[in-house]
PDB file of N, CA and C in Angstrom:
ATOM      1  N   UNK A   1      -1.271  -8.939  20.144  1.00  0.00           N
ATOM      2  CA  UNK A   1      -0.876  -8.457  18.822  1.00  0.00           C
ATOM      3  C   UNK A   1      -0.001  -7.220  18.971  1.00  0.00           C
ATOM      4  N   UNK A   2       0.720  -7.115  18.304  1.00  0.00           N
ATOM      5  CA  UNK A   2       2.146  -5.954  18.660  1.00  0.00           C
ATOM      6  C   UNK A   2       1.407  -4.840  17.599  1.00  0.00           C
ATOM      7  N   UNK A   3       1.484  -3.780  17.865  1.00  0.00           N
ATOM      8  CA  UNK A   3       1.594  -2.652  17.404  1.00  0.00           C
ATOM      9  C   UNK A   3       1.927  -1.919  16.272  1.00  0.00           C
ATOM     10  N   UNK A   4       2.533  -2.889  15.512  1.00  0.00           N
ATOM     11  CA  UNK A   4       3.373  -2.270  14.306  1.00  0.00           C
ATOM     12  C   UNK A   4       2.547  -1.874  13.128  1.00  0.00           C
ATOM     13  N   UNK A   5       3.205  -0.964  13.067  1.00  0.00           N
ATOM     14  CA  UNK A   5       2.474  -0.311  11.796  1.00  0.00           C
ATOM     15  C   UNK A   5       3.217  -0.239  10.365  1.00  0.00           C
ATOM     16  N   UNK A   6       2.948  -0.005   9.193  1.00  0.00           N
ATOM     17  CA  UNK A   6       4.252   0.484   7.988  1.00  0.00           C
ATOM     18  C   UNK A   6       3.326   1.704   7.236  1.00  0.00           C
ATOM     19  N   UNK A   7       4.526   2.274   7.164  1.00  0.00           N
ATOM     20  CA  UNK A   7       4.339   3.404   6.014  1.00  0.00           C
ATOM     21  C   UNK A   7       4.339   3.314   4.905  1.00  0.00           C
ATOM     22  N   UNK A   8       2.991   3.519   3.686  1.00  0.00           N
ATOM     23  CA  UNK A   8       2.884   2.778   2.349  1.00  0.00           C
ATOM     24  C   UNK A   8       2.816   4.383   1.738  1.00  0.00           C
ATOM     25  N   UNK A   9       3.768   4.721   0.901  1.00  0.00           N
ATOM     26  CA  UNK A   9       3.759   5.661  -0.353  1.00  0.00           C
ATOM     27  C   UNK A   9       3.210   4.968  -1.862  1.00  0.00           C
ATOM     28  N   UNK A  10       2.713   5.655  -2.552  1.00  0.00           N
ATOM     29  CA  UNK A  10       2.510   5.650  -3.873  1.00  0.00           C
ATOM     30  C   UNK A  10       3.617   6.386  -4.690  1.00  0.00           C
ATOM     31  N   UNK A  11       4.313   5.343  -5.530  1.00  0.00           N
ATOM     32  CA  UNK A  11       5.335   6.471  -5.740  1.00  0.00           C
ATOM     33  C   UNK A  11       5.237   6.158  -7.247  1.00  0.00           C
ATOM     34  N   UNK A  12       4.216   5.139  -8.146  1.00  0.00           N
ATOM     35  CA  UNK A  12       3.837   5.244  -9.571  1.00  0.00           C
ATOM     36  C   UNK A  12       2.527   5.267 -10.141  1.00  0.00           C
ATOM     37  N   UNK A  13       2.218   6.003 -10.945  1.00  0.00           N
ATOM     38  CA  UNK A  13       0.453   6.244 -11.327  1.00  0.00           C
ATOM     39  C   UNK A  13       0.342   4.865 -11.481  1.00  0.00           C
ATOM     40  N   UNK A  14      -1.047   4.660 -11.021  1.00  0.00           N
ATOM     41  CA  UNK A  14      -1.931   3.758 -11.184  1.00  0.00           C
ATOM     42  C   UNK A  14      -2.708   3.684 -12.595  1.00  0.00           C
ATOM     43  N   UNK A  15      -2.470   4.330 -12.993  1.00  0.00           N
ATOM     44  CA  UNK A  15      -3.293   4.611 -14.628  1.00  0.00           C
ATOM     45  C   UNK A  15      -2.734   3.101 -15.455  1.00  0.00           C
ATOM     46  N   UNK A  16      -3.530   2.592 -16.307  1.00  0.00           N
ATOM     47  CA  UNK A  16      -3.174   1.644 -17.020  1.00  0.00           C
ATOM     48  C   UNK A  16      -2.577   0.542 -16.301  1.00  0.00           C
ATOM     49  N   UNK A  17      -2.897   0.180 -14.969  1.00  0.00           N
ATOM     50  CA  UNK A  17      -2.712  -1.028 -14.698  1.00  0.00           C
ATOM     51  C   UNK A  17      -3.626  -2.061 -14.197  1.00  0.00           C
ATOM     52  N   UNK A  18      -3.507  -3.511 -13.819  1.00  0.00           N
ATOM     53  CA  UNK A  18      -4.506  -3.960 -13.457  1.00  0.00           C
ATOM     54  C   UNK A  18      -5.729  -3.749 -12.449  1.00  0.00           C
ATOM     55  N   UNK A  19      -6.691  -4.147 -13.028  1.00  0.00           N
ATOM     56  CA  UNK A  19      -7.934  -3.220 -11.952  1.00  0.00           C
ATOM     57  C   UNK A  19      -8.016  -3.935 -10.874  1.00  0.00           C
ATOM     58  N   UNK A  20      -6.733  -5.169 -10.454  1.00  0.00           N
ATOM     59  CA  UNK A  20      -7.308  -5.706  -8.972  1.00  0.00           C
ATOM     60  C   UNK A  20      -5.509  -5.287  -8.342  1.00  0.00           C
ATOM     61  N   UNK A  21      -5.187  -4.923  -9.039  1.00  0.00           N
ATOM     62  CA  UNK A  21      -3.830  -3.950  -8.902  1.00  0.00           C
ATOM     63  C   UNK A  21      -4.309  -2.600  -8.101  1.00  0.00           C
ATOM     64  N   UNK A  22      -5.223  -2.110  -8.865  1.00  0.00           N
ATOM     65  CA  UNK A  22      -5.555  -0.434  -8.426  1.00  0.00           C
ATOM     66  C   UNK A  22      -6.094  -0.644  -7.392  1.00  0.00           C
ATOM     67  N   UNK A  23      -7.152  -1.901  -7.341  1.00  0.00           N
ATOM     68  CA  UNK A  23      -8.217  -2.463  -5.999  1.00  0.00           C
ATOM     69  C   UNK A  23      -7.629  -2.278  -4.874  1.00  0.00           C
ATOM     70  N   UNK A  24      -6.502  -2.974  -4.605  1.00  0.00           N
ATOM     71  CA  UNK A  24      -5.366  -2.799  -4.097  1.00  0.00           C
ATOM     72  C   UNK A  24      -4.758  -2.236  -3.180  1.00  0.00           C
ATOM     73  N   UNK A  25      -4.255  -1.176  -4.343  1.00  0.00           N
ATOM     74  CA  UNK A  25      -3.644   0.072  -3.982  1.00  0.00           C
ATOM     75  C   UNK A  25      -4.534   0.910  -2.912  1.00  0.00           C
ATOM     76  N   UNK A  26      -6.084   1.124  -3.837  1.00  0.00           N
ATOM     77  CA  UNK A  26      -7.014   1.707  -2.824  1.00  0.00           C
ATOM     78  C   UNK A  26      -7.911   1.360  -1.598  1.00  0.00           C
ATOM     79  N   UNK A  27      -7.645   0.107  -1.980  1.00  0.00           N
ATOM     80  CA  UNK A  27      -7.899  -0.652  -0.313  1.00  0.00           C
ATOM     81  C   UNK A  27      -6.981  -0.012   0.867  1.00  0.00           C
ATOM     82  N   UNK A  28      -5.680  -0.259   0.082  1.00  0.00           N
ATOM     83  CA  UNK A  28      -4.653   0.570   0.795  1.00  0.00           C
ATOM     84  C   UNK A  28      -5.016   1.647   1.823  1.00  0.00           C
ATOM     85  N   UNK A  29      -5.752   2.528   0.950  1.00  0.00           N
ATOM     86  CA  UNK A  29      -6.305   4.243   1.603  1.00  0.00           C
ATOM     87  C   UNK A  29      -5.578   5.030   0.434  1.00  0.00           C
ATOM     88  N   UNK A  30      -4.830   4.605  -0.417  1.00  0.00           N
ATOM     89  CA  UNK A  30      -4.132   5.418  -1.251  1.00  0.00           C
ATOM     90  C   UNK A  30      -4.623   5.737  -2.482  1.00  0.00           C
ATOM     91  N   UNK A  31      -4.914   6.963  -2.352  1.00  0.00           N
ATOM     92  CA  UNK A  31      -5.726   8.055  -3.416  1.00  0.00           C
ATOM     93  C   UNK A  31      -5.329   8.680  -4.910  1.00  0.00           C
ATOM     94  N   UNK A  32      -4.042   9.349  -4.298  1.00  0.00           N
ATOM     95  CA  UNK A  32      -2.925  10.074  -5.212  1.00  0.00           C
ATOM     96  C   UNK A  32      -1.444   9.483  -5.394  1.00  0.00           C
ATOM     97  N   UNK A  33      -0.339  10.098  -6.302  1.00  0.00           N
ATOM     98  CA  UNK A  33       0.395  10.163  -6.083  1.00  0.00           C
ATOM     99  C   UNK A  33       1.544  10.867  -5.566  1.00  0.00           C
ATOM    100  N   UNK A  34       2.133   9.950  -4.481  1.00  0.00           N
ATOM    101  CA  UNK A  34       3.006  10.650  -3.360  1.00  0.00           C
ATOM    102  C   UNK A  34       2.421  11.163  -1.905  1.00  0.00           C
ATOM    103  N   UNK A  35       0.927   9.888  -1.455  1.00  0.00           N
ATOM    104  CA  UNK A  35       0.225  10.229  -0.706  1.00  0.00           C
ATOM    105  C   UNK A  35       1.000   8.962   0.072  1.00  0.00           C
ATOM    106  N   UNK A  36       0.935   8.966   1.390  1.00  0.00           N
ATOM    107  CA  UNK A  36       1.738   8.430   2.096  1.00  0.00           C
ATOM    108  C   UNK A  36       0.699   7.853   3.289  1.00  0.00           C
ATOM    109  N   UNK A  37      -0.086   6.598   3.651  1.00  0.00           N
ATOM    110  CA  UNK A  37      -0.662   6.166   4.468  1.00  0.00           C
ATOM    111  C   UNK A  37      -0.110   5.312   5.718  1.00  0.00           C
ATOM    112  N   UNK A  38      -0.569   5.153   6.700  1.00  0.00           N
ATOM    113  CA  UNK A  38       0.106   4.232   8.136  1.00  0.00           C
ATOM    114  C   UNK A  38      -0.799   3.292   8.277  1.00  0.00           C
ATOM    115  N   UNK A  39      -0.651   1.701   7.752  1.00  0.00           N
ATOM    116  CA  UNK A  39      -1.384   0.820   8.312  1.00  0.00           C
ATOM    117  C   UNK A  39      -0.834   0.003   8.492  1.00  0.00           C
ATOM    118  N   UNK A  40      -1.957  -1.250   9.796  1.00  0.00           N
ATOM    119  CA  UNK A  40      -1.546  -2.073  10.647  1.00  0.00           C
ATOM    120  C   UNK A  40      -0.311  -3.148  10.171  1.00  0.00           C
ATOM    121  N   UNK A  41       0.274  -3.368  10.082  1.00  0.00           N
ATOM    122  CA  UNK A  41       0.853  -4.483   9.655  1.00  0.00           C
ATOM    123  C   UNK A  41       0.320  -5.933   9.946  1.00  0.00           C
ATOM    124  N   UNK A  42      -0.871  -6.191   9.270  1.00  0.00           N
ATOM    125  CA  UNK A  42      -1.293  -7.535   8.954  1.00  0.00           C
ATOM    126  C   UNK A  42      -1.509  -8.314   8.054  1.00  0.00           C
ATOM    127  N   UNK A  43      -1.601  -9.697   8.039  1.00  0.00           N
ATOM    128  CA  UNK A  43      -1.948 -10.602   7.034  1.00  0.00           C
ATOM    129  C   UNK A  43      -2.311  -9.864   5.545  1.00  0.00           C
ATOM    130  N   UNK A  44      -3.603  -9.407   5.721  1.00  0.00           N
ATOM    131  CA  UNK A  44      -4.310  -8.872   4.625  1.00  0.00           C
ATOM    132  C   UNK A  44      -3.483  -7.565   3.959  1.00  0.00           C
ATOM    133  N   UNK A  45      -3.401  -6.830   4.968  1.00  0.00           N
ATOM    134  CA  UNK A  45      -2.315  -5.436   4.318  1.00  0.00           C
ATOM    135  C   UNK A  45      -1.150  -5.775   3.481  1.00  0.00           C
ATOM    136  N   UNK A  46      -0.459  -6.831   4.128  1.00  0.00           N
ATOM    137  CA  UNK A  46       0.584  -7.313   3.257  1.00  0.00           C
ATOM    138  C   UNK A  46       0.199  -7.699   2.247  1.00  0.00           C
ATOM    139  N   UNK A  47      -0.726  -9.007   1.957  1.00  0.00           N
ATOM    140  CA  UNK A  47      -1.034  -9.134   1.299  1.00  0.00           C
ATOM    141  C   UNK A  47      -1.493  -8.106  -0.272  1.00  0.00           C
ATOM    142  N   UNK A  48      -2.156  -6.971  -0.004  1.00  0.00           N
ATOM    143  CA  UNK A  48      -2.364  -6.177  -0.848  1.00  0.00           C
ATOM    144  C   UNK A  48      -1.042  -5.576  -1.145  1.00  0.00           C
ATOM    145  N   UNK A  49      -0.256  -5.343  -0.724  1.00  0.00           N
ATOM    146  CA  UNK A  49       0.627  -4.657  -0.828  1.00  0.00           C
ATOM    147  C   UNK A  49       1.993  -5.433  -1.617  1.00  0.00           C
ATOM    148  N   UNK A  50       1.802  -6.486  -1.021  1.00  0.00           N
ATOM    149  CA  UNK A  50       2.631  -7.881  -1.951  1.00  0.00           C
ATOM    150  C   UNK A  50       1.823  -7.646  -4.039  1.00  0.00           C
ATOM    151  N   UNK A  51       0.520  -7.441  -3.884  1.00  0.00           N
ATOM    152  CA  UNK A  51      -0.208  -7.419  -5.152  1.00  0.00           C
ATOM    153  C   UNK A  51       0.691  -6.149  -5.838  1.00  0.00           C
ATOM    154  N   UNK A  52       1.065  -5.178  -5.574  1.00  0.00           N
ATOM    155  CA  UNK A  52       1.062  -4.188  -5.848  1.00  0.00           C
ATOM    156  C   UNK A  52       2.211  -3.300  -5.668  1.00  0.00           C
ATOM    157  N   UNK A  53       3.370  -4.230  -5.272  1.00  0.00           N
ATOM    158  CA  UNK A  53       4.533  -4.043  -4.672  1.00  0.00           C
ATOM    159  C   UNK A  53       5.559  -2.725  -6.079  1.00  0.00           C
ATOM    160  N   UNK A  54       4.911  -3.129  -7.393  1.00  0.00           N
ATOM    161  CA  UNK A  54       5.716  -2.358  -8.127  1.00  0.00           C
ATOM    162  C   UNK A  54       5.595  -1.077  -7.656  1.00  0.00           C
ATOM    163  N   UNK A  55       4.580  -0.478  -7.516  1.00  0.00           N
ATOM    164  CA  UNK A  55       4.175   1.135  -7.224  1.00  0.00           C
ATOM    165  C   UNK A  55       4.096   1.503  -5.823  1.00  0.00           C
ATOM    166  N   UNK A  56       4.468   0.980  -4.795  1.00  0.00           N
ATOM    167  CA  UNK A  56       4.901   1.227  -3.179  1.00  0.00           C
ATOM    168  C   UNK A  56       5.763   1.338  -3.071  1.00  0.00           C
ATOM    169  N   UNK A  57       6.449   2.334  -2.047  1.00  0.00           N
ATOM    170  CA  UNK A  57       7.466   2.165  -1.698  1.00  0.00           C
ATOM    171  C   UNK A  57       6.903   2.211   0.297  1.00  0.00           C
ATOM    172  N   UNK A  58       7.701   0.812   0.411  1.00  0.00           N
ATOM    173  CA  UNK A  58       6.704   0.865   1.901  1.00  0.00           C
ATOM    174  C   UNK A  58       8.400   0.871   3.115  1.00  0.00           C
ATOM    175  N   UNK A  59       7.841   1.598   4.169  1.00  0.00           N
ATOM    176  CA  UNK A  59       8.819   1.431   5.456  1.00  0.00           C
ATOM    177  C   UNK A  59       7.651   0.859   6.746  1.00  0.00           C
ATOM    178  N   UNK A  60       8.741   0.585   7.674  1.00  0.00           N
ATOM    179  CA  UNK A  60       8.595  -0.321   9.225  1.00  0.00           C
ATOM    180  C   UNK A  60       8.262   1.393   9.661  1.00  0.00           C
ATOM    181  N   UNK A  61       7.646   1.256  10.536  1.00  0.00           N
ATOM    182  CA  UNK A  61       7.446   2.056  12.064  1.00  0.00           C
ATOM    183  C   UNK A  61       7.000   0.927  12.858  1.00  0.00           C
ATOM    184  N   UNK A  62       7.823   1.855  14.518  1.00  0.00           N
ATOM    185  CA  UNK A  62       7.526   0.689  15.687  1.00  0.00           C
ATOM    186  C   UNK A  62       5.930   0.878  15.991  1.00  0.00           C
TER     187      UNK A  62
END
């Protein structure tokens, strides 16, 4: 399994949106806004992150 990781920002309140939206987000690790987490790049991560794609702004690291 390769190494890669991505960088997931929060870059819109979570307030008033769906609660498997927010689920989500905080599965993520992401708390606040403009909090910036590093996880694995897998199946499932994407996955959440695909849910929730309006309020991320996500980058690649090697």
């Amino acid at each position: 399994m390769s190494g890669k990781t991505l960088k997931v920002t929060l870059v819109k309140s979570m307030n008033g949106r769906l609660k498997n939206h927010q689920a989500s987000v905080r599965g993520l690790g992401l708390r606040r806004m403009h909090q910036t987490v590093e996880v694995i790049d897998t199946p499932e991560n994407r996955g959440m992150i695909n849910k929730a794609y309006y309020m991320l702004r996500v980058e690649e690291t090697a």
